[in-house]
C-alpha atoms as a PDB file:
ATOM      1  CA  UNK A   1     148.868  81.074 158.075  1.00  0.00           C
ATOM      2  CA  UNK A   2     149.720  79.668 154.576  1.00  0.00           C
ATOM      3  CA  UNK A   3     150.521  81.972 151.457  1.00  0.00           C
ATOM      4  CA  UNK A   4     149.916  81.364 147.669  1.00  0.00           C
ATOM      5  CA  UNK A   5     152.901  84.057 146.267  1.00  0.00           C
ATOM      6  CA  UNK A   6     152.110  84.608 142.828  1.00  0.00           C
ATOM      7  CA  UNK A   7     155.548  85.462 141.309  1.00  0.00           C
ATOM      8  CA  UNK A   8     155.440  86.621 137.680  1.00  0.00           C
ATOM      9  CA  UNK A   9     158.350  86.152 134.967  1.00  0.00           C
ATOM     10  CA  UNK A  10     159.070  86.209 131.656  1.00  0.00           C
ATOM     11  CA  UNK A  11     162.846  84.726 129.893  1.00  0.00           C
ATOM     12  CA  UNK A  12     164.652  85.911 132.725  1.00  0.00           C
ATOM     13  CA  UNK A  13     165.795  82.760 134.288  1.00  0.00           C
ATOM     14  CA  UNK A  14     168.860  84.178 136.028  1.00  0.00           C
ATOM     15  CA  UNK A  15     166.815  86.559 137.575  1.00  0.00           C
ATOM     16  CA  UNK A  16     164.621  83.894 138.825  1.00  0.00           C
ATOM     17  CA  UNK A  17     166.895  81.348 140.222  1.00  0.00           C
ATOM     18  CA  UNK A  18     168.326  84.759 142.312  1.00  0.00           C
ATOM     19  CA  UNK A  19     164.274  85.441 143.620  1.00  0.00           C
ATOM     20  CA  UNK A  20     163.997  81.637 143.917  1.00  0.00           C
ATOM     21  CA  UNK A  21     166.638  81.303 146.723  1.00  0.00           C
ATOM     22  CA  UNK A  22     165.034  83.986 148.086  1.00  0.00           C
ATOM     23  CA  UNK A  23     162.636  82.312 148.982  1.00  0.00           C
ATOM     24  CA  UNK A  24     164.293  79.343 150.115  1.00  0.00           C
ATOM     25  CA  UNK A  25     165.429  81.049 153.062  1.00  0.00           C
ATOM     26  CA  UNK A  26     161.854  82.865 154.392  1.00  0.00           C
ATOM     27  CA  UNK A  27     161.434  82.647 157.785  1.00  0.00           C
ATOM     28  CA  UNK A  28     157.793  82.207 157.333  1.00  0.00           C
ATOM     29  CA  UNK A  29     157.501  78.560 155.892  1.00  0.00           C
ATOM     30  CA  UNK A  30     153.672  77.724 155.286  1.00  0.00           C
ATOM     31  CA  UNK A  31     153.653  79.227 151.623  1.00  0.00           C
ATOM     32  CA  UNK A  32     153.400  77.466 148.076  1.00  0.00           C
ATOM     33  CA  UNK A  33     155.112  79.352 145.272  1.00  0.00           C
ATOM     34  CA  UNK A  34     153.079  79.713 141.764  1.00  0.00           C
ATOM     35  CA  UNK A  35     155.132  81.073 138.808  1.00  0.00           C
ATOM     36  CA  UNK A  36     153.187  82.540 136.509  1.00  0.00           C
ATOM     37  CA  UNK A  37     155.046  82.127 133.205  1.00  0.00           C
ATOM     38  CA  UNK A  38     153.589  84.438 130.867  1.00  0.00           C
ATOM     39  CA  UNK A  39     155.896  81.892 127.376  1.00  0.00           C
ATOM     40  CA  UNK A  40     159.112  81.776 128.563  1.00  0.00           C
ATOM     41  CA  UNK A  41     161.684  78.966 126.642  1.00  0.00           C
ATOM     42  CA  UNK A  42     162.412  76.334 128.389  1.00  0.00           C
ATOM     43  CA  UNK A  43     165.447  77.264 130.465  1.00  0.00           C
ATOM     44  CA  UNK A  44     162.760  78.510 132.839  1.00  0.00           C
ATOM     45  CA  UNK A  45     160.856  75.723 133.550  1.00  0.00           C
ATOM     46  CA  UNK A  46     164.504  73.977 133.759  1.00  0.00           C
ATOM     47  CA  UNK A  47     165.251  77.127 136.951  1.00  0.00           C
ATOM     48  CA  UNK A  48     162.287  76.210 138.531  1.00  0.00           C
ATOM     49  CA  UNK A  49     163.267  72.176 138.583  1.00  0.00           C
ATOM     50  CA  UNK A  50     166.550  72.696 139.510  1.00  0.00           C
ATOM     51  CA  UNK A  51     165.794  75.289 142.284  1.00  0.00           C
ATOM     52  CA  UNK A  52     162.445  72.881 143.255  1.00  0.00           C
ATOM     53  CA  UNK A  53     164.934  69.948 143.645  1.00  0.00           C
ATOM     54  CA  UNK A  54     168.333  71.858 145.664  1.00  0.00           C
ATOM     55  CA  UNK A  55     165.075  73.296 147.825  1.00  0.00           C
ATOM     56  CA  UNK A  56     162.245  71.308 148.474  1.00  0.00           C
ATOM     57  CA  UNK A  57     160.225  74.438 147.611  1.00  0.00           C
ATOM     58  CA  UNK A  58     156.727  73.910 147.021  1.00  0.00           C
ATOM     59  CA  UNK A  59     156.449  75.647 143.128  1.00  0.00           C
ATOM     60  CA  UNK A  60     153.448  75.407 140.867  1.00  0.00           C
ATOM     61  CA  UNK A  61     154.953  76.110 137.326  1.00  0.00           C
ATOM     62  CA  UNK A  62     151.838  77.850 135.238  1.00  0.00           C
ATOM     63  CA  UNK A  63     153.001  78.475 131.654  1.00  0.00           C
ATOM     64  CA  UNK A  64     150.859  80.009 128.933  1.00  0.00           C
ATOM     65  CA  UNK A  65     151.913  80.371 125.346  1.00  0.00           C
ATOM     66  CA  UNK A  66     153.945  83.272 123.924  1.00  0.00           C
ATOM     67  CA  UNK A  67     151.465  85.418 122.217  1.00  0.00           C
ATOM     68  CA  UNK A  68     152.811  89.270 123.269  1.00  0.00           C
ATOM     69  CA  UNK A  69     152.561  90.547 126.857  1.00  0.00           C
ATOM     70  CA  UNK A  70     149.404  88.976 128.639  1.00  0.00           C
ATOM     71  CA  UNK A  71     150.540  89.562 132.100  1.00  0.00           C
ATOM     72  CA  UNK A  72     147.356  89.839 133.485  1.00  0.00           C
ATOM     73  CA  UNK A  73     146.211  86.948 131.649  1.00  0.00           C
ATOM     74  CA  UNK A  74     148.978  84.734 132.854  1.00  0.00           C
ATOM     75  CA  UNK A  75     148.439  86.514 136.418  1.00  0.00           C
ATOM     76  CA  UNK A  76     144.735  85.494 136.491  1.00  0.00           C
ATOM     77  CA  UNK A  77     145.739  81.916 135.654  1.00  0.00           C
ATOM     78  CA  UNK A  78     148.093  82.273 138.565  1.00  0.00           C
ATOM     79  CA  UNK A  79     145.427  82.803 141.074  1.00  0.00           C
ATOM     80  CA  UNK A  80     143.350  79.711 140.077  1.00  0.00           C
ATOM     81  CA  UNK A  81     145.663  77.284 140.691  1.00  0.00           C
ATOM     82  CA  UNK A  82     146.517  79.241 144.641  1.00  0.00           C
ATOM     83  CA  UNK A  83     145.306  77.274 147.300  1.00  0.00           C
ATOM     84  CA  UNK A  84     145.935  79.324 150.092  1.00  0.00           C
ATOM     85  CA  UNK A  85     143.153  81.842 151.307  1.00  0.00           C
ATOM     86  CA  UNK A  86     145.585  84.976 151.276  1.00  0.00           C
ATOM     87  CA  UNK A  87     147.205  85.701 147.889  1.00  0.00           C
ATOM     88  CA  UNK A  88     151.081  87.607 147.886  1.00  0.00           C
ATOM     89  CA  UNK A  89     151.995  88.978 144.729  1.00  0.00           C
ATOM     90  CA  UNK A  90     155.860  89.999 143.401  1.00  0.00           C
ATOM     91  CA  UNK A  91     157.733  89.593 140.228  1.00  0.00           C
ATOM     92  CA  UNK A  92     160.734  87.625 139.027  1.00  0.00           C
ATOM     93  CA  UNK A  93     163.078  90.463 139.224  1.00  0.00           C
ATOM     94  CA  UNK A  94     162.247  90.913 142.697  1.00  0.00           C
ATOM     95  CA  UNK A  95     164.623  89.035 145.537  1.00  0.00           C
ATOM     96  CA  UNK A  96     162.837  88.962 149.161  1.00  0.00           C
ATOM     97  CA  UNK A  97     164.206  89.567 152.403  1.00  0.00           C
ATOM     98  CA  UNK A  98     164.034  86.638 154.347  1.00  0.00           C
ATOM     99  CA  UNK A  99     161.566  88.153 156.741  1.00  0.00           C
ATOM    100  CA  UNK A 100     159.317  89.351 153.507  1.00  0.00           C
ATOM    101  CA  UNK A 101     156.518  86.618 154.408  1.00  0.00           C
ATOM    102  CA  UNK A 102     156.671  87.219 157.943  1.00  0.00           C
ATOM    103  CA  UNK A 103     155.361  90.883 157.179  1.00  0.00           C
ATOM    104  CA  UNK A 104     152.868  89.966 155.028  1.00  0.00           C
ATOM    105  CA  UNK A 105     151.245  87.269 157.071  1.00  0.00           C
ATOM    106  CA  UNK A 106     151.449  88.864 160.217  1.00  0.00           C
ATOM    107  CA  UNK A 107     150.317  92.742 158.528  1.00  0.00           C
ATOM    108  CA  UNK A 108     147.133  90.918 156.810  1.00  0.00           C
ATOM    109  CA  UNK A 109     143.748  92.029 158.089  1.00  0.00           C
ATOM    110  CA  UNK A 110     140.494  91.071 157.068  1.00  0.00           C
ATOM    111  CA  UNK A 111     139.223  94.125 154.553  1.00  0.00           C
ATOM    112  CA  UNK A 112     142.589  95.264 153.836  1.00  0.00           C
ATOM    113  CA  UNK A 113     145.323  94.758 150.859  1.00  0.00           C
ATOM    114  CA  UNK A 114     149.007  95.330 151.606  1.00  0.00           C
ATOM    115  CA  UNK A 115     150.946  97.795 149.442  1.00  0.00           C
ATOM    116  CA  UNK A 116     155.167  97.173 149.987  1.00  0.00           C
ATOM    117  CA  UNK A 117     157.399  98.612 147.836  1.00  0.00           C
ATOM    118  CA  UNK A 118     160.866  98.008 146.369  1.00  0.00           C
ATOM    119  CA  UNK A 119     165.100  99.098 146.504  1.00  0.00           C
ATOM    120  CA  UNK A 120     165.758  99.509 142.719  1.00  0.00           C
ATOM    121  CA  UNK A 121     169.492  98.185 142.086  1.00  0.00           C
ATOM    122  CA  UNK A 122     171.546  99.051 139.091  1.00  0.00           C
ATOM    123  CA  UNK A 123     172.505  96.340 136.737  1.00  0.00           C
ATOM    124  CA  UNK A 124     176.248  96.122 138.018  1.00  0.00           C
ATOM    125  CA  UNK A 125     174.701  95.535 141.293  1.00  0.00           C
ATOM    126  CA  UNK A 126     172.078  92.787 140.406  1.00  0.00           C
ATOM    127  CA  UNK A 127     174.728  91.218 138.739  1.00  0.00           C
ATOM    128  CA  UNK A 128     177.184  90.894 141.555  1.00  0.00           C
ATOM    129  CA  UNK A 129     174.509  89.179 143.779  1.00  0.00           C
ATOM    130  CA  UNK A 130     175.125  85.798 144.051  1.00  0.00           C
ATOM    131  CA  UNK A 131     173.308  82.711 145.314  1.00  0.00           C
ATOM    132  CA  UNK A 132     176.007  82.998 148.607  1.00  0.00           C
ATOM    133  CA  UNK A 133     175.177  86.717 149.211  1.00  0.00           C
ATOM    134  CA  UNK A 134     171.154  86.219 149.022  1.00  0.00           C
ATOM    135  CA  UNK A 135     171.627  83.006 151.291  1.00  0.00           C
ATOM    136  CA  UNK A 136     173.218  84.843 153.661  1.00  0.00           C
ATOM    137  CA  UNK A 137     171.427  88.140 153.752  1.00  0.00           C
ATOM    138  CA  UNK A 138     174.246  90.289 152.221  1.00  0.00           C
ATOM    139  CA  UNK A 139     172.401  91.819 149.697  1.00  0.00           C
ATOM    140  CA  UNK A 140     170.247  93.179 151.851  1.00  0.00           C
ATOM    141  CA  UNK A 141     173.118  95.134 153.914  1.00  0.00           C
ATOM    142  CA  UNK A 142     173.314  98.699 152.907  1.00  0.00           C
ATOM    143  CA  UNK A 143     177.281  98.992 153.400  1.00  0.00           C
ATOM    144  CA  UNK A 144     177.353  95.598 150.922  1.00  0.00           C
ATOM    145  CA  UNK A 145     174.967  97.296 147.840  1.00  0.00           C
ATOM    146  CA  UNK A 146     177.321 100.555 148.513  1.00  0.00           C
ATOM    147  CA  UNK A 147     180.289  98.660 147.956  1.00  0.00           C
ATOM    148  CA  UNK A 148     178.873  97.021 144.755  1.00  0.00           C
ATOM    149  CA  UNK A 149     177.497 100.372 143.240  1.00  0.00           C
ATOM    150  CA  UNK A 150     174.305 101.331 144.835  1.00  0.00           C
ATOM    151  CA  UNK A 151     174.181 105.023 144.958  1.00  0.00           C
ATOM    152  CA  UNK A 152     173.418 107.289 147.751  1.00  0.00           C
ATOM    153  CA  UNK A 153     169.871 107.781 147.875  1.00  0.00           C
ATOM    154  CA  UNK A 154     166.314 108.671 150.413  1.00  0.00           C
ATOM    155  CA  UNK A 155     164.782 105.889 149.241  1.00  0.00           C
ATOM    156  CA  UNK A 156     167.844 103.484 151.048  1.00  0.00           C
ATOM    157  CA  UNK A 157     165.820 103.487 154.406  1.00  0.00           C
ATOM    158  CA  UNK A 158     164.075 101.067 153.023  1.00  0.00           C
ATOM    159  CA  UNK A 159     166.865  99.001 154.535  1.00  0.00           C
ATOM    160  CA  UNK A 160     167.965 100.005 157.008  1.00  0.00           C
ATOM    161  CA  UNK A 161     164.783 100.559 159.184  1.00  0.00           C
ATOM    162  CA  UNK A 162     164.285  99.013 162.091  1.00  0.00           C
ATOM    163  CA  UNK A 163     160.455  97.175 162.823  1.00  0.00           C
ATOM    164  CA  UNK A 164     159.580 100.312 165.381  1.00  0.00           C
ATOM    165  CA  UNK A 165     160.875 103.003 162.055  1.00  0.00           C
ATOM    166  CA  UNK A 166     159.194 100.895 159.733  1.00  0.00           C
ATOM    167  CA  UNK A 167     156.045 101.368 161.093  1.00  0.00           C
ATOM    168  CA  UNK A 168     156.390 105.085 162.156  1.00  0.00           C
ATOM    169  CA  UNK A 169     157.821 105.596 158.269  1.00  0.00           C
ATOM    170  CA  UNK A 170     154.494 103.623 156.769  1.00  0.00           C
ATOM    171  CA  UNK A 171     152.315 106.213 158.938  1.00  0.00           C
ATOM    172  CA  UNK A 172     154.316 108.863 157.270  1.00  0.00           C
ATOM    173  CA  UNK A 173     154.879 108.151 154.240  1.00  0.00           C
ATOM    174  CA  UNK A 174     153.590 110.690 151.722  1.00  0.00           C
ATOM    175  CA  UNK A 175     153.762 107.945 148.716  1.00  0.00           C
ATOM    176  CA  UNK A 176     150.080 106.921 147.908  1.00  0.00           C
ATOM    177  CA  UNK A 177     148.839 103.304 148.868  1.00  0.00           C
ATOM    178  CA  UNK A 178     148.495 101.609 146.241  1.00  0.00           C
ATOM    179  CA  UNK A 179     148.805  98.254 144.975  1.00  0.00           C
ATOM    180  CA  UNK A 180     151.667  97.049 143.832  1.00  0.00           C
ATOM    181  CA  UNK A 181     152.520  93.451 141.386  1.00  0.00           C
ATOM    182  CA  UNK A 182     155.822  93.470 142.758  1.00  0.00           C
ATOM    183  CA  UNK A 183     155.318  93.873 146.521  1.00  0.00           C
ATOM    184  CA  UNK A 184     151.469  93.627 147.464  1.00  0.00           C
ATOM    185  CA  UNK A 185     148.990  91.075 148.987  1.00  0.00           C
ATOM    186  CA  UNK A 186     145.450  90.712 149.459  1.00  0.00           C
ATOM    187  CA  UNK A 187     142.512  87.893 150.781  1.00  0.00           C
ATOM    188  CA  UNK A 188     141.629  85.348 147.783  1.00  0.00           C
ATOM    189  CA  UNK A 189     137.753  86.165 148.183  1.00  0.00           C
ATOM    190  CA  UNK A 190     138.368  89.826 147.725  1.00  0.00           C
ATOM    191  CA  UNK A 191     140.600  89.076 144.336  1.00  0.00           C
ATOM    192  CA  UNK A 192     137.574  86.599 143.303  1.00  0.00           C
ATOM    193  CA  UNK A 193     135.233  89.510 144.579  1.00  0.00           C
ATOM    194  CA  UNK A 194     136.573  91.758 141.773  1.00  0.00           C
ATOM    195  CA  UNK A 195     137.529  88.634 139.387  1.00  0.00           C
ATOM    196  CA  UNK A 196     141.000  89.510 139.177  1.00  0.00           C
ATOM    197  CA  UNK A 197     143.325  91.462 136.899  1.00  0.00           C
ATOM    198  CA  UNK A 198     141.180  93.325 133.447  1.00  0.00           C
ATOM    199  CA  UNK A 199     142.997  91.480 130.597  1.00  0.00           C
ATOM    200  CA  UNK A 200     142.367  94.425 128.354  1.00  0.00           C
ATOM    201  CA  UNK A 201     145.673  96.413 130.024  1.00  0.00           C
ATOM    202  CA  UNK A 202     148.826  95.770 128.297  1.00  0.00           C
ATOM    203  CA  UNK A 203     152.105  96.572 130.509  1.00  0.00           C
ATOM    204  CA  UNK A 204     152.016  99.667 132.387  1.00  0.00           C
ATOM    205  CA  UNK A 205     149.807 100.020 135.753  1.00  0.00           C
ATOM    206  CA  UNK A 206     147.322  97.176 135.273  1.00  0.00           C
ATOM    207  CA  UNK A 207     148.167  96.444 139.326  1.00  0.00           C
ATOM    208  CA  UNK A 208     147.334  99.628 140.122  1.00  0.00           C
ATOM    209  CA  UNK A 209     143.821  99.543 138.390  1.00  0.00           C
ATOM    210  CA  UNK A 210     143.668  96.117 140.179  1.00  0.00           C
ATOM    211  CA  UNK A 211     143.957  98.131 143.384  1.00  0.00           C
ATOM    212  CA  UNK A 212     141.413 100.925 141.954  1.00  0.00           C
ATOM    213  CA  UNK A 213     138.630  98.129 142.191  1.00  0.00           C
ATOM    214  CA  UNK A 214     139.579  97.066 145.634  1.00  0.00           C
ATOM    215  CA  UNK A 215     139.194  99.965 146.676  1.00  0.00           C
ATOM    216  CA  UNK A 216     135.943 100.453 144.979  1.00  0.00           C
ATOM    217  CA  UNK A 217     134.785  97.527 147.264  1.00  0.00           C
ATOM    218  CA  UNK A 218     135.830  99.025 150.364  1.00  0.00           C
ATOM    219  CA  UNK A 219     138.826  96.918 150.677  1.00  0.00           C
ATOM    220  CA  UNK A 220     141.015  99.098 152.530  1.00  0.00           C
ATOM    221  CA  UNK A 221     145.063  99.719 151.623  1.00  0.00           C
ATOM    222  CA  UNK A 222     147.849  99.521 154.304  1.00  0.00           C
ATOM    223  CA  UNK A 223     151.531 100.531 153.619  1.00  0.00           C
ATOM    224  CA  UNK A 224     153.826  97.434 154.060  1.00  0.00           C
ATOM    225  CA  UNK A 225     156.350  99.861 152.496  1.00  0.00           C
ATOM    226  CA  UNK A 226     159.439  99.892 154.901  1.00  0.00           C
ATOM    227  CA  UNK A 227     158.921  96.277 156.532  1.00  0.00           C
ATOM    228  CA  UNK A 228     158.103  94.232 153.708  1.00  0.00           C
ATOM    229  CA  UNK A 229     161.422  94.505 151.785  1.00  0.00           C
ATOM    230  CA  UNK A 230     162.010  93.469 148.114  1.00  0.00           C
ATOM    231  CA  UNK A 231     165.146  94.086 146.440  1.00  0.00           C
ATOM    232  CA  UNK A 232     164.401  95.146 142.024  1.00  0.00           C
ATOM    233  CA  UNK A 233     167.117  93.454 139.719  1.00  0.00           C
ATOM    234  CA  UNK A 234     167.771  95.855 136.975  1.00  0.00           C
ATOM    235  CA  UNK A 235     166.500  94.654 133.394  1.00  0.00           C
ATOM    236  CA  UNK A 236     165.728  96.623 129.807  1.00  0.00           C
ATOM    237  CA  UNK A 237     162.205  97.197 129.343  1.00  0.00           C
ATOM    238  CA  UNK A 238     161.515  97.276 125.480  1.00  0.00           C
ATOM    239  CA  UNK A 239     158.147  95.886 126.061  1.00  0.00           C
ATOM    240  CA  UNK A 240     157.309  99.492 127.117  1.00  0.00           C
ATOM    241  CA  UNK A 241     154.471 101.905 125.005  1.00  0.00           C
ATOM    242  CA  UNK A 242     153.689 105.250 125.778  1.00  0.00           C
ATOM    243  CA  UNK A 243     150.478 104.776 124.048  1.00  0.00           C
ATOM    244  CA  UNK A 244     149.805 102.177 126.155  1.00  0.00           C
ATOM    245  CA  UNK A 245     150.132 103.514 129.583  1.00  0.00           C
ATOM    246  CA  UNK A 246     148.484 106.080 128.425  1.00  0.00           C
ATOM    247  CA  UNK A 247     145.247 103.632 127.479  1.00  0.00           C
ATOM    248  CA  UNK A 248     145.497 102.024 130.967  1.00  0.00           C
ATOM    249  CA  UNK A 249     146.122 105.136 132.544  1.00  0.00           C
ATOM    250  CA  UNK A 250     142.697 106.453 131.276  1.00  0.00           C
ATOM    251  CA  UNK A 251     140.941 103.670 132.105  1.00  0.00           C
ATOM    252  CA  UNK A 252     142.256 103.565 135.377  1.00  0.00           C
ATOM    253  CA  UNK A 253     140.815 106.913 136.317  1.00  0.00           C
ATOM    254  CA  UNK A 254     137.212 105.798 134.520  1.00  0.00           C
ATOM    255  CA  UNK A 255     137.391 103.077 136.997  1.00  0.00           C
ATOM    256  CA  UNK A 256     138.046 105.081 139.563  1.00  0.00           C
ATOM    257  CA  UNK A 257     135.605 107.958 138.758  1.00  0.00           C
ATOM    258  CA  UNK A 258     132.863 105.241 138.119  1.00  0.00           C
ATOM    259  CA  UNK A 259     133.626 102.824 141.047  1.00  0.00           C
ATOM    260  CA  UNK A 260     134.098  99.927 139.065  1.00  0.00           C
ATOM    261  CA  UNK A 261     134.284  96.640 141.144  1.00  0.00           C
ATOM    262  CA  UNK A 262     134.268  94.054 139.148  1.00  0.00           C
ATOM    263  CA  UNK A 263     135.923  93.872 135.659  1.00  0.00           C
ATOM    264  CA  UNK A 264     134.064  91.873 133.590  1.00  0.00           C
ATOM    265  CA  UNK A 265     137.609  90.857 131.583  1.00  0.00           C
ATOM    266  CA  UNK A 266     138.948  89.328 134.252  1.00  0.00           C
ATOM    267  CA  UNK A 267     139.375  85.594 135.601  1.00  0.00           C
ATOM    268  CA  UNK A 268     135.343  84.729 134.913  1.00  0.00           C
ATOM    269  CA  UNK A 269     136.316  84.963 130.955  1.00  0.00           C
ATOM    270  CA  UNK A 270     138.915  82.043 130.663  1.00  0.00           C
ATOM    271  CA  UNK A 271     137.117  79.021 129.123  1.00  0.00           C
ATOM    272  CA  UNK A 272     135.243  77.008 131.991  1.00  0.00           C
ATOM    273  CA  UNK A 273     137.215  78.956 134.386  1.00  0.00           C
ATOM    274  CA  UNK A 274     136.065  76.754 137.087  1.00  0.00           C
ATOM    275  CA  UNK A 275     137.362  73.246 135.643  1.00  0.00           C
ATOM    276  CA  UNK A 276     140.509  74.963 134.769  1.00  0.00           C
ATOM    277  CA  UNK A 277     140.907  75.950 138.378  1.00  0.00           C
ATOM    278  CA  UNK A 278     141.583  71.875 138.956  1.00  0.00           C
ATOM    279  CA  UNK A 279     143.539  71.612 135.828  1.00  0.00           C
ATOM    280  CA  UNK A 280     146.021  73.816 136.433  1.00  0.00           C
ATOM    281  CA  UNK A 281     145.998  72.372 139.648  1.00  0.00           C
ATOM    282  CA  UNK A 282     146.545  68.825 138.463  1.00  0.00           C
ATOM    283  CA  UNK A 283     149.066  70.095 135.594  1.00  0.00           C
ATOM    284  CA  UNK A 284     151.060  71.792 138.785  1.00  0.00           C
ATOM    285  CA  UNK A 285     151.245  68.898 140.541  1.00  0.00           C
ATOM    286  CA  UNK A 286     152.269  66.692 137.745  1.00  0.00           C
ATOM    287  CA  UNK A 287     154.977  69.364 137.028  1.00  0.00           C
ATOM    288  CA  UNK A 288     156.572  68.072 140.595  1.00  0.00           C
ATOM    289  CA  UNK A 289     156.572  64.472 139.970  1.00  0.00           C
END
């Protein structure tokens, strides 16, 4: 089964490089990688070269300009240039366990959307890891993150459960299913189905709403919340507005109330939409030569 993985990112190329080997090491192989770049500088498309030419990784580089946080803008983007029928979504801060892939292609299910969710790491920690410890699965040990200042905490079974757990602990879990940007996956007709991410929501839940409309459709959520394991690299978040979160939180619920499927400030609205499906495509490929 081959994956599109959407991976988002914004001036954090150190982060990247870090999510990028990540990758490199999946057991499952058939995937492409899109980076949607929502204006980094140029030491990020300079990552993504580097890392595309140590790996062999198959990386779409999808840039838009810097003009204030247009995640789901970039995001939408993202999603035209995926070839692959089922679309995985995560974030640049967010380093995959090499069996991350395997989860989500073997957990997929026609009328369904995946929800995972993620270990939060303190910044001492995410700075420790290095390209040795993701290669070789250290940073993924509990006993290792312990060592290099990962607290004592519940949410820690996240890594240390087996596949029989993870699956009883996904049945159990009282944490609602929803959909999550960092950790979450879905069929490209059902995305298309809803045309993609509203690009009226600023940062703060905008993949949750995203999952509101799914829903709305009758797609279906399953928890991919103990087997599908990210690790979160800690990073300030100044972009962050009460106000904000507020706005999306309200129209969230609308949504919700209203069943909303399709947003009509989504994908559909980017000029000729369609023909910029095949340029980003061609721009993607150039980006490899």
């Amino acid at each position: 089964m081959k994956l599109s993985v959407i991976i988002s990112t914004y001036n954090a190329p150190e982060w990247l490089e870090k999510v990028l080997w990540g990758y490199s090491v999946q057991r499952h192989r058939d995937f492409e990688l899109i980076i949607g770049d929502d204006g980094s500088s140029d030491e990020t498309r300079q990552c993504i070269v580097s890392i595309r030419d140590q790996t062999g990784l198959n990386i779409k580089h999808i840039r838009q300009e810097d003009k204030g946080f247009r995640k789901c803008r970039i995001l939408n983007k993202s999603i035209l240039a995926a070839e692959a029928d089922y679309v995985v979504f995560s974030d640049g801060d967010c380093i995959p366990r090499d069996d991350f892939l395997t989860v989500h292609a073997r957990e997929a299910e026609a009328g369904c959307f995946l929800s995972g969710g993620y270990q939060k790491l303190p910044m001492s920690t995410s700075m420790a890891i290095t390209k040795e410890d993701i290669l070789a699965g250290r940073c993924f040990d509990l006993k290792w993150l312990k060592a290099h200042g990962l607290k004592k905490n519940r949410k820690n079974t996240k890594l240390t459960a087996g596949p029989k757990m993870a699956r009883f602990l996904n049945r159990l879990t009282p944490t609602r299913c929803t959909f999550k940007g960092s950790n979450g996956s879905a069929w490209l007709k059902d995305i298309l189905m809803i045309n993609g991410f509203d690009e009226r929501m600023p940062w703060g839940g905008l993949d949750r709403e995203f999952g509101v409309r799914l829903a709305n459709a009758g797609i279906r959520a399953r928890h991919v919340r103990y087997n599908a394991v990210v690790i979160h690299l800690d990073h300030k978040r100044g972009y962050q507005d009460p106000e904000q979160v507020r706005a999306n939180k309200n129209l969230r619920r609308a949504n919700e109330r209203n069943g909303v499927v399709r947003t009509l400030y989504g994908i559909s609205q980017l000029p000729k939409y369609q023909a910029d499906r095949s340029e980003l495509q061609e721009t993607a490929k150039d980006g490899q030569n």
